[in-house]
C-alpha atoms as a PDB file:
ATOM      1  CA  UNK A   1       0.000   0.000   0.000  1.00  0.00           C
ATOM      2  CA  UNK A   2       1.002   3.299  -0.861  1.00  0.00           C
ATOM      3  CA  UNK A   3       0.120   6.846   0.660  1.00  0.00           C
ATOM      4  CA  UNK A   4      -0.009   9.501  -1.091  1.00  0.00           C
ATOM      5  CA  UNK A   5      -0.507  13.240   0.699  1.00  0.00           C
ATOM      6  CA  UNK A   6      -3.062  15.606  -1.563  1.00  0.00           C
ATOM      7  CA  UNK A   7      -3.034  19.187  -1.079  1.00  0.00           C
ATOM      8  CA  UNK A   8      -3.661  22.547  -2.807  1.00  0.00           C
ATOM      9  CA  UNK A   9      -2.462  26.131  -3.608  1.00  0.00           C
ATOM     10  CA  UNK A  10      -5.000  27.995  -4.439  1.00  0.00           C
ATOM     11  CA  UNK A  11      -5.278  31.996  -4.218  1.00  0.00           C
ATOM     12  CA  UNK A  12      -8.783  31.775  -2.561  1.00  0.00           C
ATOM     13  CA  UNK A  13      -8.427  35.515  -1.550  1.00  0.00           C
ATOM     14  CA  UNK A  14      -6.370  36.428  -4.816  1.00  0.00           C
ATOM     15  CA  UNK A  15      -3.621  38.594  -2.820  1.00  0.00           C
ATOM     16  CA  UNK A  16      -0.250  39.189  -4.421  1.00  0.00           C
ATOM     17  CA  UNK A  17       2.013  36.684  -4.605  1.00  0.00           C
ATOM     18  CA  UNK A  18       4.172  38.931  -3.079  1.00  0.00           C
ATOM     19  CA  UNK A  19       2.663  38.733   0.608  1.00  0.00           C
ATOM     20  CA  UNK A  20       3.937  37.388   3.347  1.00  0.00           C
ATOM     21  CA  UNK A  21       0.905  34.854   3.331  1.00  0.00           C
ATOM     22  CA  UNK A  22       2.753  33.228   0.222  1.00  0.00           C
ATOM     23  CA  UNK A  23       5.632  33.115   2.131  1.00  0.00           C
ATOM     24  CA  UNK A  24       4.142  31.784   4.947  1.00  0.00           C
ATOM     25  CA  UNK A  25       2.262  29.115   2.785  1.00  0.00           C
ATOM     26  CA  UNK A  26       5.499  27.825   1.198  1.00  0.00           C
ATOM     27  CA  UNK A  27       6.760  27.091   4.579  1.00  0.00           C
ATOM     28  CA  UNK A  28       4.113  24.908   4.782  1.00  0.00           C
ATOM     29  CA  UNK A  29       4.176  23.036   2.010  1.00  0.00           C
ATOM     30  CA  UNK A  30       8.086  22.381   2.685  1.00  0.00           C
ATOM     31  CA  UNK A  31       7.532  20.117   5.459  1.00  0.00           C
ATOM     32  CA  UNK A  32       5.159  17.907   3.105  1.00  0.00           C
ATOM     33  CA  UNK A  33       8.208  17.998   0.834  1.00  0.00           C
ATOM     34  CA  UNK A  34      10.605  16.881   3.227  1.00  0.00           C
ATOM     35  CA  UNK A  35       8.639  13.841   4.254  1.00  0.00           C
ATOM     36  CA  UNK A  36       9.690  12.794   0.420  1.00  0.00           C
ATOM     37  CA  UNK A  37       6.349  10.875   0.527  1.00  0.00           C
ATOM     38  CA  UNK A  38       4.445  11.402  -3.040  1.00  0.00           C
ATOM     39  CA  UNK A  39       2.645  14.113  -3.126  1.00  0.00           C
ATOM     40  CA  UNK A  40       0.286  15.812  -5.534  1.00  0.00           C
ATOM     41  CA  UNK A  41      -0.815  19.978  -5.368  1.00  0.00           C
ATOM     42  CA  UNK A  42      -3.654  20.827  -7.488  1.00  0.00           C
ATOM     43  CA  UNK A  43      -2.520  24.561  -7.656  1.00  0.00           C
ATOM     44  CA  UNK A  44      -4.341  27.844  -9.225  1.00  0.00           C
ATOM     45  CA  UNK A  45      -3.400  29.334 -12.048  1.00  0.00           C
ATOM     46  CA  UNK A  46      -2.022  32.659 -11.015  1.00  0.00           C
ATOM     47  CA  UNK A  47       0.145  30.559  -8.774  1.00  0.00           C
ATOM     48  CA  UNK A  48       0.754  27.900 -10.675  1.00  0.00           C
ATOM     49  CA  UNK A  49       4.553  29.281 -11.979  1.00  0.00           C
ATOM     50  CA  UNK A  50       5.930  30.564  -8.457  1.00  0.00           C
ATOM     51  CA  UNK A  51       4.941  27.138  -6.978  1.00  0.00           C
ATOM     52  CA  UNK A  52       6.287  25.286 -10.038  1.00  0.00           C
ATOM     53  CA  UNK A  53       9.727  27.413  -9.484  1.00  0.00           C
ATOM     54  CA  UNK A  54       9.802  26.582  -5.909  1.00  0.00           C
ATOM     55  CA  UNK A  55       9.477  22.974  -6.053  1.00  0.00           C
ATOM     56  CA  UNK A  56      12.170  22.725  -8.707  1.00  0.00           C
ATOM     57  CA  UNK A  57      14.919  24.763  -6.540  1.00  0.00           C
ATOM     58  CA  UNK A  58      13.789  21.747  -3.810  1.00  0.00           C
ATOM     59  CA  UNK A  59      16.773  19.408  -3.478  1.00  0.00           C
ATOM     60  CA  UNK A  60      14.081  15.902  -4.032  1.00  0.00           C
ATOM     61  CA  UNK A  61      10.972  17.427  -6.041  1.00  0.00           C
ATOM     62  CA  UNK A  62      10.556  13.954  -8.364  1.00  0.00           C
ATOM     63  CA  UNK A  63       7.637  11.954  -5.921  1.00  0.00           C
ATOM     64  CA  UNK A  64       5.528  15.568  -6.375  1.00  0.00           C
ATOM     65  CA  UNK A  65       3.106  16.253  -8.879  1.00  0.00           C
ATOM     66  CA  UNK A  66       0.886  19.313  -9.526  1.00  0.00           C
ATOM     67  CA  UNK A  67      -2.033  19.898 -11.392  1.00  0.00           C
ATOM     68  CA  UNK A  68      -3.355  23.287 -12.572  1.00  0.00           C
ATOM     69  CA  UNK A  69      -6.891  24.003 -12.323  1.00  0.00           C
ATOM     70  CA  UNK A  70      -8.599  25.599 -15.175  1.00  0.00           C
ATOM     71  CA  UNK A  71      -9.745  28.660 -13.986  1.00  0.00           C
ATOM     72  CA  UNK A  72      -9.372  30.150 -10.275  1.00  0.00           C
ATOM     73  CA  UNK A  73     -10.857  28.235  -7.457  1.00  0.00           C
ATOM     74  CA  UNK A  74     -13.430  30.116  -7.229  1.00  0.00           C
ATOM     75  CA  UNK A  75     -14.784  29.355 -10.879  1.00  0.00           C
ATOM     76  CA  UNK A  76     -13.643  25.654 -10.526  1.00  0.00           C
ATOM     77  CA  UNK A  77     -16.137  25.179  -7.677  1.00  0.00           C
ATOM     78  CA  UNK A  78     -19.412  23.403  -7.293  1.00  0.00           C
ATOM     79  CA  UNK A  79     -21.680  26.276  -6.424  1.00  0.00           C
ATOM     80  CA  UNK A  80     -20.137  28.856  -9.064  1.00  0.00           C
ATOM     81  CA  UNK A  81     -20.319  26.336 -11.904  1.00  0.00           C
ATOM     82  CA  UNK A  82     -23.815  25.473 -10.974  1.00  0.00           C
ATOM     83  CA  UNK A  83     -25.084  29.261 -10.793  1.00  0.00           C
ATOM     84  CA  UNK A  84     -23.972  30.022 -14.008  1.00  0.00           C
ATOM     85  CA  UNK A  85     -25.574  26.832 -15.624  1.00  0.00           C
ATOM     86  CA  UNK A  86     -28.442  27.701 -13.724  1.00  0.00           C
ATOM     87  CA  UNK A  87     -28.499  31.224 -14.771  1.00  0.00           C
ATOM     88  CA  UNK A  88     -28.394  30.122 -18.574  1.00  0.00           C
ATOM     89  CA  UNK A  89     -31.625  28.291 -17.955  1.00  0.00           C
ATOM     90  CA  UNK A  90     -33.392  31.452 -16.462  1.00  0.00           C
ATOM     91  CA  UNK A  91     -36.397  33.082 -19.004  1.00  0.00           C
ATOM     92  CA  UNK A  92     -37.227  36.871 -17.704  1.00  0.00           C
END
């Protein structure tokens, strides 16, 4: 049997990458690198290359794997993608 961690990075609040909440976030997500366990990050978009760079300056990045969303999580969700199919449905 194998375990495999799944996480995300997603801009929920879509602050600057620049924040110290990033920064914060990365420190994070370096102690589920360092258990060198596989791990997969379904990541947002906007922070889909800053993540990307930081895992390849990691010394072990090959048991990780991200995937990009589509759009932001926000769009990707249940309730947004239901409104808007809703919506298209609505006759005023």
């Amino acid at each position: 049997m194998t375990l495999t961690i799944v996480t995300s990075y997603v801009n929920y609040y879509r602050t600057s990458i620049a924040t110290a909440n990033h920064t914060y976030r990365l420190r994070f997500l370096q102690k589920l690198i360092k258990l060198n366990i596989p791990l997969v990050i379904f990541v947002s978009p906007d922070c889909s290359s800053v993540l990307e760079q930081y895992i390849q300056q990691q010394p072990s990045y090959n048991h990780i794997r991200m995937i990009q969303l589509a759009h932001s999580f926000f769009e990707s969700s249940y309730m947004f993608l239901t409104a808007v199919h809703s919506e298209s449905k609505l006759e005023l």
